[in-house]
PDB file of N, CA and C in Angstrom:
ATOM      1  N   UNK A   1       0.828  -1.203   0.000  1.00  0.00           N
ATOM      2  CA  UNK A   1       0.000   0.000   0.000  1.00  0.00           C
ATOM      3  C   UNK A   1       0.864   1.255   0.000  1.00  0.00           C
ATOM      4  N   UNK A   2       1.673   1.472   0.538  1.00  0.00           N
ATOM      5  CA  UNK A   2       2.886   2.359   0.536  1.00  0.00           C
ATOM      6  C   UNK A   2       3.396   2.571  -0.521  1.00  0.00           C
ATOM      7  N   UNK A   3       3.901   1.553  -1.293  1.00  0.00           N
ATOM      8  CA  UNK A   3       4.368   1.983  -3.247  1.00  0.00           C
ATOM      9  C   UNK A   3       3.402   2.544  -3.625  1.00  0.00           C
ATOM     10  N   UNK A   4       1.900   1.802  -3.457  1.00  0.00           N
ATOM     11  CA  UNK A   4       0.558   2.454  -4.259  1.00  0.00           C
ATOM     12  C   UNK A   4       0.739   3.874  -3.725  1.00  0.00           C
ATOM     13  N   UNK A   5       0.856   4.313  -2.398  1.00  0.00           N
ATOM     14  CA  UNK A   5       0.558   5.748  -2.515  1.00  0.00           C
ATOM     15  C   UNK A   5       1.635   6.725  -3.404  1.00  0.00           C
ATOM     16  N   UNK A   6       2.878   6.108  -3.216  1.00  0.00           N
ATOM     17  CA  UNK A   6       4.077   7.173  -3.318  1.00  0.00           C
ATOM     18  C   UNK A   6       3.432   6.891  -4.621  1.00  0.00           C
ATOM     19  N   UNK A   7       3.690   6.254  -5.531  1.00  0.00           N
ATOM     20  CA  UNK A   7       2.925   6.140  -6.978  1.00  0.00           C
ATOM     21  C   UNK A   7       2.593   6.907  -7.652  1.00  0.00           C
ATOM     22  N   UNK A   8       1.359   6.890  -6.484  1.00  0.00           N
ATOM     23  CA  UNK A   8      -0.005   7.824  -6.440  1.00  0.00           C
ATOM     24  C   UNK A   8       0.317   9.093  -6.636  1.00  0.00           C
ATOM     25  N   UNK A   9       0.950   9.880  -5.654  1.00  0.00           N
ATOM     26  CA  UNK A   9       1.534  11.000  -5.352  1.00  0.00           C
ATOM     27  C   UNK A   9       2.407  11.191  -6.359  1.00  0.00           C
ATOM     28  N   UNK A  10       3.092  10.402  -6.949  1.00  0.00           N
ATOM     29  CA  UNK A  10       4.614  10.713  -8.405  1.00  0.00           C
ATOM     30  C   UNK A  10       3.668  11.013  -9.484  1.00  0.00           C
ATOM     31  N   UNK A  11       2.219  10.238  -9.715  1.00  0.00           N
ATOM     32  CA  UNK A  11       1.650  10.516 -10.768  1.00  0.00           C
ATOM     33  C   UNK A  11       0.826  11.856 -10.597  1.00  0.00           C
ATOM     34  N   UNK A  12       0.345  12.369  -9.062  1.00  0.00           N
ATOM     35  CA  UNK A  12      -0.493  13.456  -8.718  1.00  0.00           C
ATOM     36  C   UNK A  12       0.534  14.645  -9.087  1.00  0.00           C
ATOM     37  N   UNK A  13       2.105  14.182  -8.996  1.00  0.00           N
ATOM     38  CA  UNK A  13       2.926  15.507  -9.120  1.00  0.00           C
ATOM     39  C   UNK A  13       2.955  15.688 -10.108  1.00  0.00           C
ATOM     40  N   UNK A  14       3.031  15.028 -10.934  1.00  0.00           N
ATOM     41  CA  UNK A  14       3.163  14.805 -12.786  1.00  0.00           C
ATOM     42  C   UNK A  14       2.069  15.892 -12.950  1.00  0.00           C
ATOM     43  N   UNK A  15       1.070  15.433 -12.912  1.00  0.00           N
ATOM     44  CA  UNK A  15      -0.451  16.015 -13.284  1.00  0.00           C
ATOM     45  C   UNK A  15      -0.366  17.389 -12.767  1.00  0.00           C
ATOM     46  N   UNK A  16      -0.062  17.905 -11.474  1.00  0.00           N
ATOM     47  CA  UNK A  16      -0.175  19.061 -11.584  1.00  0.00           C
ATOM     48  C   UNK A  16       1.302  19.790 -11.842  1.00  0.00           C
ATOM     49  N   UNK A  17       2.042  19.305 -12.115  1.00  0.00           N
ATOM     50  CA  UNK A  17       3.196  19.870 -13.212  1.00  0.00           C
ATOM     51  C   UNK A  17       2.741  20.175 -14.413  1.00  0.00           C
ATOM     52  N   UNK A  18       2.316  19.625 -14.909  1.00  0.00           N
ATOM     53  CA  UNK A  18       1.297  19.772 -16.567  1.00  0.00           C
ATOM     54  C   UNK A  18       0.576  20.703 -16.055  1.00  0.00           C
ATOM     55  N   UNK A  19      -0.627  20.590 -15.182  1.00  0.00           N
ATOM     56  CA  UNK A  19      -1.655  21.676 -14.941  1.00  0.00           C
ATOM     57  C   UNK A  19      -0.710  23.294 -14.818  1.00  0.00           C
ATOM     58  N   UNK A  20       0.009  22.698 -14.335  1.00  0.00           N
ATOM     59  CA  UNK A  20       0.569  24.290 -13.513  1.00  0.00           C
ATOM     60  C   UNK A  20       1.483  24.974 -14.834  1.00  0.00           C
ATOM     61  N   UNK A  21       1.855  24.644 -16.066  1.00  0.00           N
ATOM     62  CA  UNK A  21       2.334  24.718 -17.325  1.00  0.00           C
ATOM     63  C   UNK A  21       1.774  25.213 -18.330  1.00  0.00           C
ATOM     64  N   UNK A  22       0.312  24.639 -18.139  1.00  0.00           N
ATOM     65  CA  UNK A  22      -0.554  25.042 -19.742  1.00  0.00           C
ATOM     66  C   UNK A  22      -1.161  25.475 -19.036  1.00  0.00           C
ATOM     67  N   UNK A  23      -2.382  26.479 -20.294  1.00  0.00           N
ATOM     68  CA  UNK A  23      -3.278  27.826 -19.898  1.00  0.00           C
ATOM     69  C   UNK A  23      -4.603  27.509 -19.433  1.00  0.00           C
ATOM     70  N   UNK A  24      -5.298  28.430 -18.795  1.00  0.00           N
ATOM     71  CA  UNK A  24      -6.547  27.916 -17.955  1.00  0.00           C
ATOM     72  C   UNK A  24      -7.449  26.649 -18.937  1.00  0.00           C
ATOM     73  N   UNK A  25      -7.690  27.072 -20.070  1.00  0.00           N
ATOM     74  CA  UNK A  25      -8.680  26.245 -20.944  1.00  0.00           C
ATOM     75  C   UNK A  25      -7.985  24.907 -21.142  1.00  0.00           C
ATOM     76  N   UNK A  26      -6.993  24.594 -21.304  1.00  0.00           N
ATOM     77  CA  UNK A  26      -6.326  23.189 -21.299  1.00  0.00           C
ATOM     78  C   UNK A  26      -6.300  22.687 -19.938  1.00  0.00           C
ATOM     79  N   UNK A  27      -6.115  23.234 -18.564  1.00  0.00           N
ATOM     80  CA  UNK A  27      -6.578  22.784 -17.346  1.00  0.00           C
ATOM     81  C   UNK A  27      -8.025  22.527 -17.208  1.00  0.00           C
ATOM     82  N   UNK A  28      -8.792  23.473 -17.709  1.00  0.00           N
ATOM     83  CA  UNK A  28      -9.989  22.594 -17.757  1.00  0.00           C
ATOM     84  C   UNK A  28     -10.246  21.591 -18.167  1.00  0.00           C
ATOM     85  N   UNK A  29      -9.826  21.443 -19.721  1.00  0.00           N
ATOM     86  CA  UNK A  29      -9.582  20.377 -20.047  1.00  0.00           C
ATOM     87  C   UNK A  29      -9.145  19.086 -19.423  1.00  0.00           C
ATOM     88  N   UNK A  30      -8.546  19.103 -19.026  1.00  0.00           N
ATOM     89  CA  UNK A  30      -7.690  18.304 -18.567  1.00  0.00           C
ATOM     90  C   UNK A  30      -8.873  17.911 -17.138  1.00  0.00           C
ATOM     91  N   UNK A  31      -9.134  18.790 -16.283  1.00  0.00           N
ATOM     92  CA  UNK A  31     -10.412  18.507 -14.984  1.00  0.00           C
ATOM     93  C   UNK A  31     -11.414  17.751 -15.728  1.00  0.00           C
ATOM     94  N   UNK A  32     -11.962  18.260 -16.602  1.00  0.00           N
ATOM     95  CA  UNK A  32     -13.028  17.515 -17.347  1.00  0.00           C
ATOM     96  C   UNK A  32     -12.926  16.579 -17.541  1.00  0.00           C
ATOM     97  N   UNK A  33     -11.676  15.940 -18.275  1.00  0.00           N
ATOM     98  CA  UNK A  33     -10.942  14.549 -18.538  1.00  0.00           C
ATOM     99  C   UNK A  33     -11.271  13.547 -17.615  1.00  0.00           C
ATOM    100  N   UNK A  34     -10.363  14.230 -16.315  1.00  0.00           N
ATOM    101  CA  UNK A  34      -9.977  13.593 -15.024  1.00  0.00           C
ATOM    102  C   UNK A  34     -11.894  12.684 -14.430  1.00  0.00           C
ATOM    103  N   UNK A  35     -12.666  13.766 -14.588  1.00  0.00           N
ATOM    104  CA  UNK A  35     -13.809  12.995 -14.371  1.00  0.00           C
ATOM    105  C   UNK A  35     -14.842  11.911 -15.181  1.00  0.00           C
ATOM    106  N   UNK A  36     -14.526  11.983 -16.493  1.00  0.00           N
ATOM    107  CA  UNK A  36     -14.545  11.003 -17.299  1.00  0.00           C
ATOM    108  C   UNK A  36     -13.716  10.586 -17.983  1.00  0.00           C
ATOM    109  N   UNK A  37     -12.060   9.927 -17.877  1.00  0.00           N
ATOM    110  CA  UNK A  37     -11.776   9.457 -18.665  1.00  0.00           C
ATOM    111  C   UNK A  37     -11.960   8.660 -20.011  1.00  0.00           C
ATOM    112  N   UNK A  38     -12.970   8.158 -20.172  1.00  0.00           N
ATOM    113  CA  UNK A  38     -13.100   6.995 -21.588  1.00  0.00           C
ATOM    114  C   UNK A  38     -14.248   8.256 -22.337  1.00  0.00           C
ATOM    115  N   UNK A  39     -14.524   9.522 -21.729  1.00  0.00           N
ATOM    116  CA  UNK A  39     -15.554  10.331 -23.172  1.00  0.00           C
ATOM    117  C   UNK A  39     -14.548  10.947 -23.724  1.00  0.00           C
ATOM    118  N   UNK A  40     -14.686  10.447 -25.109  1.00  0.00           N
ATOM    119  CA  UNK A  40     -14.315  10.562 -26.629  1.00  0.00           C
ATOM    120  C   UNK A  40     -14.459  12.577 -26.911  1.00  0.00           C
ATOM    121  N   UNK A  41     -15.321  12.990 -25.830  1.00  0.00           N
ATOM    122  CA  UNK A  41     -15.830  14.296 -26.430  1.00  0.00           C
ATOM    123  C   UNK A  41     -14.546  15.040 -25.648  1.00  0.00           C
ATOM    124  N   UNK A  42     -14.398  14.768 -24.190  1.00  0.00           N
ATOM    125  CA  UNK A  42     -13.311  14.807 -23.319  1.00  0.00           C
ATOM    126  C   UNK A  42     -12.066  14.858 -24.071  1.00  0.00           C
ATOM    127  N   UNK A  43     -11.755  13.531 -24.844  1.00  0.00           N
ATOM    128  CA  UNK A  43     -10.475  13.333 -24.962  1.00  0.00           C
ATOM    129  C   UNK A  43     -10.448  14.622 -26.429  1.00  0.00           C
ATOM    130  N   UNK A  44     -10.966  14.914 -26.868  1.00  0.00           N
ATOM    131  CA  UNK A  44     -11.071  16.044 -28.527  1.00  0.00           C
ATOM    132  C   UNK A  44     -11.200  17.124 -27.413  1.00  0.00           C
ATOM    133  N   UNK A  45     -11.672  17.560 -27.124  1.00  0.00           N
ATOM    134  CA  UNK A  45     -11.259  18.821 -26.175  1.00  0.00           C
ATOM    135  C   UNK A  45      -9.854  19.350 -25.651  1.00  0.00           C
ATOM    136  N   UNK A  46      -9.508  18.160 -24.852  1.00  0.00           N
ATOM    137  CA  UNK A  46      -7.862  18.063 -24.539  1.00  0.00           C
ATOM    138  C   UNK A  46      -7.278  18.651 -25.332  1.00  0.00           C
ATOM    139  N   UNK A  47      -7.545  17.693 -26.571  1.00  0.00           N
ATOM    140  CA  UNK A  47      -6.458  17.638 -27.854  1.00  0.00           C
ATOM    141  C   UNK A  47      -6.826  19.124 -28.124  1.00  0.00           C
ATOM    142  N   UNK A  48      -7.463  19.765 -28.960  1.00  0.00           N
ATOM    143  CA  UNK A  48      -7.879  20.669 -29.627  1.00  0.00           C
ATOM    144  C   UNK A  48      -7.291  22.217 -28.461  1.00  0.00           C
ATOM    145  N   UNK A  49      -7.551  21.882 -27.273  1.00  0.00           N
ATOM    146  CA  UNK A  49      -7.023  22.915 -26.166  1.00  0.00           C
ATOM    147  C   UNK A  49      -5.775  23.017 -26.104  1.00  0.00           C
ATOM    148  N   UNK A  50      -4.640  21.549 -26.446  1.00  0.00           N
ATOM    149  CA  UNK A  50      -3.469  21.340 -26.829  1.00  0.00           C
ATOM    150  C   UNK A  50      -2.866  22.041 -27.551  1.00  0.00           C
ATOM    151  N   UNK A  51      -3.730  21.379 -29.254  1.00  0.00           N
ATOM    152  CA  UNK A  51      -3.032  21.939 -30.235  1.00  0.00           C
ATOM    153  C   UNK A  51      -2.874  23.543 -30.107  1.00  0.00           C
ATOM    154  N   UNK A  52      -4.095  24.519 -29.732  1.00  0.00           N
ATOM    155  CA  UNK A  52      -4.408  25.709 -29.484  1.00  0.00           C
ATOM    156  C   UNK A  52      -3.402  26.132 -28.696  1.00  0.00           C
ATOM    157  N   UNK A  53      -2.725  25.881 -27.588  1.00  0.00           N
ATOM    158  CA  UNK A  53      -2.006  26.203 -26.529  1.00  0.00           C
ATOM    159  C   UNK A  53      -0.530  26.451 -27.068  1.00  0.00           C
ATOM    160  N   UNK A  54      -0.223  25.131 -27.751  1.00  0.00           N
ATOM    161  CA  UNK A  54       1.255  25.072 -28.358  1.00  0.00           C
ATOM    162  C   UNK A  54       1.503  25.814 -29.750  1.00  0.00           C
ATOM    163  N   UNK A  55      -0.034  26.715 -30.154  1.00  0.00           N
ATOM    164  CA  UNK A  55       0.360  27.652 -31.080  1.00  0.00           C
ATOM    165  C   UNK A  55       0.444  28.535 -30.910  1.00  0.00           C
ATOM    166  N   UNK A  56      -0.066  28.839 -29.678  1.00  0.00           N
ATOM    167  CA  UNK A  56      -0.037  30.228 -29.199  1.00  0.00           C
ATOM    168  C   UNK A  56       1.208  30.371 -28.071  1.00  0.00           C
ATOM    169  N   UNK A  57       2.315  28.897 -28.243  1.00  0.00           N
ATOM    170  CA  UNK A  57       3.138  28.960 -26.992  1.00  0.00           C
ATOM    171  C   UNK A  57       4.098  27.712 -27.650  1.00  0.00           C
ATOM    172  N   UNK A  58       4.746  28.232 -28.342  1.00  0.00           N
ATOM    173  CA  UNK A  58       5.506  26.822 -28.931  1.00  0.00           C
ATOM    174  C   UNK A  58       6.412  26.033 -28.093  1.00  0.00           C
ATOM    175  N   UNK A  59       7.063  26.931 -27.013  1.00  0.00           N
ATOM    176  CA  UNK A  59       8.007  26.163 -26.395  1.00  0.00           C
ATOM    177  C   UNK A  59       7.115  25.069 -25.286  1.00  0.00           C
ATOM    178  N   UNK A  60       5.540  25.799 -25.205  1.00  0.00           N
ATOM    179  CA  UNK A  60       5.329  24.183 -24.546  1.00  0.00           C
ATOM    180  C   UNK A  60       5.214  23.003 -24.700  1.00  0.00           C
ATOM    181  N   UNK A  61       5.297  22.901 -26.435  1.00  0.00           N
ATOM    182  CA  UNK A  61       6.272  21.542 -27.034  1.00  0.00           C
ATOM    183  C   UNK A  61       7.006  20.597 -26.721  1.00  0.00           C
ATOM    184  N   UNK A  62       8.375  21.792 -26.172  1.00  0.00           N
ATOM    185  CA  UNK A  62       9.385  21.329 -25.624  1.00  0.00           C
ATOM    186  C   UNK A  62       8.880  20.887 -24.309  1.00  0.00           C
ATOM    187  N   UNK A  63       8.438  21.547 -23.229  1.00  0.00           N
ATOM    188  CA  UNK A  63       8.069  21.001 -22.223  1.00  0.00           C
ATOM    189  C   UNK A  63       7.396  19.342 -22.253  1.00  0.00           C
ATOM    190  N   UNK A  64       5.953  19.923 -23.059  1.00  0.00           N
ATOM    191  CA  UNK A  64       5.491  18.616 -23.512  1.00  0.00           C
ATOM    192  C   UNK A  64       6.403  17.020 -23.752  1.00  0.00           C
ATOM    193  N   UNK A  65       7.866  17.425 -24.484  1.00  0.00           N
ATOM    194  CA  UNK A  65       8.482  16.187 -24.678  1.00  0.00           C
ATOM    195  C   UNK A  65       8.885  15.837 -23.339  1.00  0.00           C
ATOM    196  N   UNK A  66       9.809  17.172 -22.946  1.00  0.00           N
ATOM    197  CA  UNK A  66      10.435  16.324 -21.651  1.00  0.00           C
ATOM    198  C   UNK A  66       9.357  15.938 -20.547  1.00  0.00           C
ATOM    199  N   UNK A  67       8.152  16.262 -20.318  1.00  0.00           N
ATOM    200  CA  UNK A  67       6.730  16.485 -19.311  1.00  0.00           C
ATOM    201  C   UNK A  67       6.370  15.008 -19.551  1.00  0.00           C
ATOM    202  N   UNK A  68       6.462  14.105 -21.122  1.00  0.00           N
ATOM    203  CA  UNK A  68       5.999  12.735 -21.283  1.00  0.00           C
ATOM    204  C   UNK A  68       7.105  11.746 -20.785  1.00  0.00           C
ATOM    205  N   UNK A  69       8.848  12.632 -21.288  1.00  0.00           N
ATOM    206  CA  UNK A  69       9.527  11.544 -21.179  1.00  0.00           C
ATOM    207  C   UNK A  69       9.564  11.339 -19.624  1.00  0.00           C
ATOM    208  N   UNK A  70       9.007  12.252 -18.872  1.00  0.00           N
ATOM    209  CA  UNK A  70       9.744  11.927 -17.487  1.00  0.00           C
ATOM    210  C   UNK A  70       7.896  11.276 -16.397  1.00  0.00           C
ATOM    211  N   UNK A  71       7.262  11.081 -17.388  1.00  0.00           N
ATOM    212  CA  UNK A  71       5.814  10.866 -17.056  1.00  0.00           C
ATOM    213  C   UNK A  71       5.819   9.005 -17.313  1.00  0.00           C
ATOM    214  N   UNK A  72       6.800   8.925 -18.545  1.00  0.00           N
ATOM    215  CA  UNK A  72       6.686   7.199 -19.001  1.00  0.00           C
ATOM    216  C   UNK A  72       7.051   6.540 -17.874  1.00  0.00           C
ATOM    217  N   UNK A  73       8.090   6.436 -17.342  1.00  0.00           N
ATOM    218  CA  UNK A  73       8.730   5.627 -16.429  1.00  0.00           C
ATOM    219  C   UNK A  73       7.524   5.479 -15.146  1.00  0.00           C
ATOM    220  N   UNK A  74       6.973   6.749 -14.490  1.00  0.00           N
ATOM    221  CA  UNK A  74       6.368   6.875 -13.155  1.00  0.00           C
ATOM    222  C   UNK A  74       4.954   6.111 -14.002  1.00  0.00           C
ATOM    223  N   UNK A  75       4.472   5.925 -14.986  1.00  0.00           N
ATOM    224  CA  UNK A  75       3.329   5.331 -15.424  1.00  0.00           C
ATOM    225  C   UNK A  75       3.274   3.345 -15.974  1.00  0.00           C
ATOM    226  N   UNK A  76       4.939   3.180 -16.536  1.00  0.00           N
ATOM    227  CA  UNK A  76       4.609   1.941 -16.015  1.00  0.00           C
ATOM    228  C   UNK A  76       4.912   1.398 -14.804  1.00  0.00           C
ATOM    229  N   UNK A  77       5.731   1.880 -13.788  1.00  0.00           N
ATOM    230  CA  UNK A  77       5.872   1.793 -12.183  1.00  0.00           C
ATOM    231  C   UNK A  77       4.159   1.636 -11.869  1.00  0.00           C
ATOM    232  N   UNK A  78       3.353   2.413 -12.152  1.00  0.00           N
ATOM    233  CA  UNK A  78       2.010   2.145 -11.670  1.00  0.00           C
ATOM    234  C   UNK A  78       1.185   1.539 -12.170  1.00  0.00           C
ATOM    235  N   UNK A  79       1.845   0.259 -13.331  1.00  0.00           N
ATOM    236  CA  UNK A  79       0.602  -0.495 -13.817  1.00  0.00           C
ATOM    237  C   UNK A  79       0.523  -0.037 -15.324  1.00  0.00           C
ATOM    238  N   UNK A  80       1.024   1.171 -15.606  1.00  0.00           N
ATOM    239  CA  UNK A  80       0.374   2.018 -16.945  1.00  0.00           C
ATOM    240  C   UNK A  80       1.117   1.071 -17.860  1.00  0.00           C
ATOM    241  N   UNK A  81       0.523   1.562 -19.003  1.00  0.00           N
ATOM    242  CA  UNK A  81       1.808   0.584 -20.496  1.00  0.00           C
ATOM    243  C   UNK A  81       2.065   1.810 -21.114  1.00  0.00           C
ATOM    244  N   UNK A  82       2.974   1.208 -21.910  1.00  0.00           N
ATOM    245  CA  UNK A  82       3.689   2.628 -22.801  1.00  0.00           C
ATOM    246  C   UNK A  82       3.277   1.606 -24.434  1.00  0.00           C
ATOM    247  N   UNK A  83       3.288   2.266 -25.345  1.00  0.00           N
ATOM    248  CA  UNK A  83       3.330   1.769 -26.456  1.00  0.00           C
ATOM    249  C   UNK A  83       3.655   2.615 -27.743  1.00  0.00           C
ATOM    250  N   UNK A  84       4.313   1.894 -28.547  1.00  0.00           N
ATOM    251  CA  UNK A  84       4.806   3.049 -29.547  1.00  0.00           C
ATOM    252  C   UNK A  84       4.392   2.366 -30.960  1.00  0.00           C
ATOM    253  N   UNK A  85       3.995   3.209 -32.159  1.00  0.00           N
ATOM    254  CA  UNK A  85       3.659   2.352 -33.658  1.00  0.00           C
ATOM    255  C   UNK A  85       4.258   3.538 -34.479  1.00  0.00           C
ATOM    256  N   UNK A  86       5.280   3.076 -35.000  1.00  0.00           N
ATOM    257  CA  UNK A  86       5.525   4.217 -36.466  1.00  0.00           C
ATOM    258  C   UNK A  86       5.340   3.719 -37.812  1.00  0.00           C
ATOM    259  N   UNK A  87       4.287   4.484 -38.062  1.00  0.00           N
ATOM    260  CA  UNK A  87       3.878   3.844 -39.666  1.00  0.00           C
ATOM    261  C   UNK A  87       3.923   4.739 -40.370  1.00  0.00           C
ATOM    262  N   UNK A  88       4.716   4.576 -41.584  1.00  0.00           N
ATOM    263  CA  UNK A  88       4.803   4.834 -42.870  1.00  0.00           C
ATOM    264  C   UNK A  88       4.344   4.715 -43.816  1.00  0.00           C
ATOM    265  N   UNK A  89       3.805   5.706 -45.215  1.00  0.00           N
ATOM    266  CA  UNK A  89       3.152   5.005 -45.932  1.00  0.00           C
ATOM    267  C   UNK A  89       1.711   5.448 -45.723  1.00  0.00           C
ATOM    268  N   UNK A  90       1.057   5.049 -47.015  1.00  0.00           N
ATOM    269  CA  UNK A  90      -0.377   5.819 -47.079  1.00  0.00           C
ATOM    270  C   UNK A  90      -1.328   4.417 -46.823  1.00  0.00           C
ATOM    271  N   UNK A  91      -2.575   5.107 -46.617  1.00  0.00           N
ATOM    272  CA  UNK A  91      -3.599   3.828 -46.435  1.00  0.00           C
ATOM    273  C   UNK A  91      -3.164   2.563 -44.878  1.00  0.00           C
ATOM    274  N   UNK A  92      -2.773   2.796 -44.569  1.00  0.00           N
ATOM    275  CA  UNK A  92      -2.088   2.657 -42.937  1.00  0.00           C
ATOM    276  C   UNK A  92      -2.936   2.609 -42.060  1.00  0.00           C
ATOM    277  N   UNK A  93      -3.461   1.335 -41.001  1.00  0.00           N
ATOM    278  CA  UNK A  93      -4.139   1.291 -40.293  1.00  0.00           C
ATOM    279  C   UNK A  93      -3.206   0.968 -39.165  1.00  0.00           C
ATOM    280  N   UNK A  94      -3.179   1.178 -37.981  1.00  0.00           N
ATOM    281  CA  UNK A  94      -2.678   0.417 -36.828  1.00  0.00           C
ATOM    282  C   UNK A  94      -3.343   0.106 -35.398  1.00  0.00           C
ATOM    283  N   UNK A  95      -3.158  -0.712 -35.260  1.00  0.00           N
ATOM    284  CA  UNK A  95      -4.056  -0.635 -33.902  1.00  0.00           C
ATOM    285  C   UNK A  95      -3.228  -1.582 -32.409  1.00  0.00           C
ATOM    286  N   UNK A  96      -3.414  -1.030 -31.088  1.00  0.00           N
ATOM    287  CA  UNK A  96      -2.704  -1.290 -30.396  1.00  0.00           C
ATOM    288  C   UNK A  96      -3.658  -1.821 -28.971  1.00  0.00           C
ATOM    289  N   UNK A  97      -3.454  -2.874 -28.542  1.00  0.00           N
ATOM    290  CA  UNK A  97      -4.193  -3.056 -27.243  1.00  0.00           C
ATOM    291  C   UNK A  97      -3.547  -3.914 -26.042  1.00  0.00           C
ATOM    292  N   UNK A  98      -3.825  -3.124 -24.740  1.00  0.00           N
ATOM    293  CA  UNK A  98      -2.684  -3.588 -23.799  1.00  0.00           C
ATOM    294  C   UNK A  98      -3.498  -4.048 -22.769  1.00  0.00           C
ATOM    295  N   UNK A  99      -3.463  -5.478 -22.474  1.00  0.00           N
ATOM    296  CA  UNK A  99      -4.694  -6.047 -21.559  1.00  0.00           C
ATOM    297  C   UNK A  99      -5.905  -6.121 -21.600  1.00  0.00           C
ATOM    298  N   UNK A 100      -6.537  -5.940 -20.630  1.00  0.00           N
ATOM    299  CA  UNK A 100      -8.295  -5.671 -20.679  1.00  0.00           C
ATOM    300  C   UNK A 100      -8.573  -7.431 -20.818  1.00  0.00           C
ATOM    301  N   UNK A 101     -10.256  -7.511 -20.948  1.00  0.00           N
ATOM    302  CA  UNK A 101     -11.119  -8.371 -21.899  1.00  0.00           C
ATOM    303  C   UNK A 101     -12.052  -7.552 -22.228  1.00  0.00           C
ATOM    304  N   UNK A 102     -12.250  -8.391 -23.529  1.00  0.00           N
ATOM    305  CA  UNK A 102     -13.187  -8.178 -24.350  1.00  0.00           C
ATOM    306  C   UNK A 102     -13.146  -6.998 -24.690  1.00  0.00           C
ATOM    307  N   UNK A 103     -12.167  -7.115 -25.671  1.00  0.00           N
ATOM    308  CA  UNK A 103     -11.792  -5.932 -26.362  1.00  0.00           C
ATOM    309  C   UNK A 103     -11.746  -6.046 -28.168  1.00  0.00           C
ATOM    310  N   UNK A 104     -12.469  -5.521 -28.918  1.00  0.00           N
ATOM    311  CA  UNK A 104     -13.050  -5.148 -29.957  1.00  0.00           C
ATOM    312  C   UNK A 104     -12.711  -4.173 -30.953  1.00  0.00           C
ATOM    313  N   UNK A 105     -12.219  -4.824 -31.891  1.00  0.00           N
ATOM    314  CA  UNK A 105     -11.350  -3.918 -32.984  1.00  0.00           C
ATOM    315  C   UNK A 105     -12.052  -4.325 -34.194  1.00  0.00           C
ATOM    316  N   UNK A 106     -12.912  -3.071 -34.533  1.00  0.00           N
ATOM    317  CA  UNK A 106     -13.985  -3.110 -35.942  1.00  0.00           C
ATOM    318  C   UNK A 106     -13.020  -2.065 -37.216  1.00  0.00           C
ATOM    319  N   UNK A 107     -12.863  -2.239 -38.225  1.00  0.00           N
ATOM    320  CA  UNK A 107     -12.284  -1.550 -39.152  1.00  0.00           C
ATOM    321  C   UNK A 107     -13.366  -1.814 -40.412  1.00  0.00           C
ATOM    322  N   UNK A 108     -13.665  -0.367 -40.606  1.00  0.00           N
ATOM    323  CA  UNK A 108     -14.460  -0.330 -42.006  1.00  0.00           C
ATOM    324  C   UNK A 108     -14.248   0.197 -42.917  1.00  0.00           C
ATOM    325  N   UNK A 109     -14.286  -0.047 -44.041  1.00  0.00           N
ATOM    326  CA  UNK A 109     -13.482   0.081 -45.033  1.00  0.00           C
ATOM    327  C   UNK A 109     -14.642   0.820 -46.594  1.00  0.00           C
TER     328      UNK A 109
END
């Protein structure tokens, strides 16, 4: 229970390192997230508050890289997976899945 918290706490510092970085509307974002993770409408918000943020602020890019690289390690310590796909090439589908059951991969064409 003790790893789980410190964990806990490495991933709570992460999170509000990010929060405390990007601009109010991407923290919302990001709150909104936090209470539904799996809505699709949630996760396009993020993104779109993202892309918006790092145009109006390019070096939080840079942050952004080093903010993930130092986020990977404390996320599989807690269970998380990391996964990477580089595809090349047009007409390119990929798809990636880490655990679970009953998990469902429809492609329509």
């Amino acid at each position: 229970k003790a790893a789980e918290k410190i964990g806990e706490l490495t991933i709570t510092g992460l999170i509000d390192k990010f929060k405390n970085r990007v601009p109010e509307p991407t923290k919302q974002a990001v709150n909104a997230l936090e209470k539904n993770p799996a809505n699709g409408d949630r996760q396009g918000s993020l993104r779109v508050s993202l892309e918006d943020a790092i145009e109006a602020d390019p070096e939080l890019a840079t942050f952004l890289k080093e903010w993930l690289a130092e986020a990977q390690p404390v996320a599989k310590a807690a269970g998380g997976v990391s996964q990477t796909a580089n595809v090349t090439g047009d007409n390119n589908i990929t798809t990636q899945i880490a655990g679970g059951s009953g998990n469902n991969i429809n492609i329509g064409r």
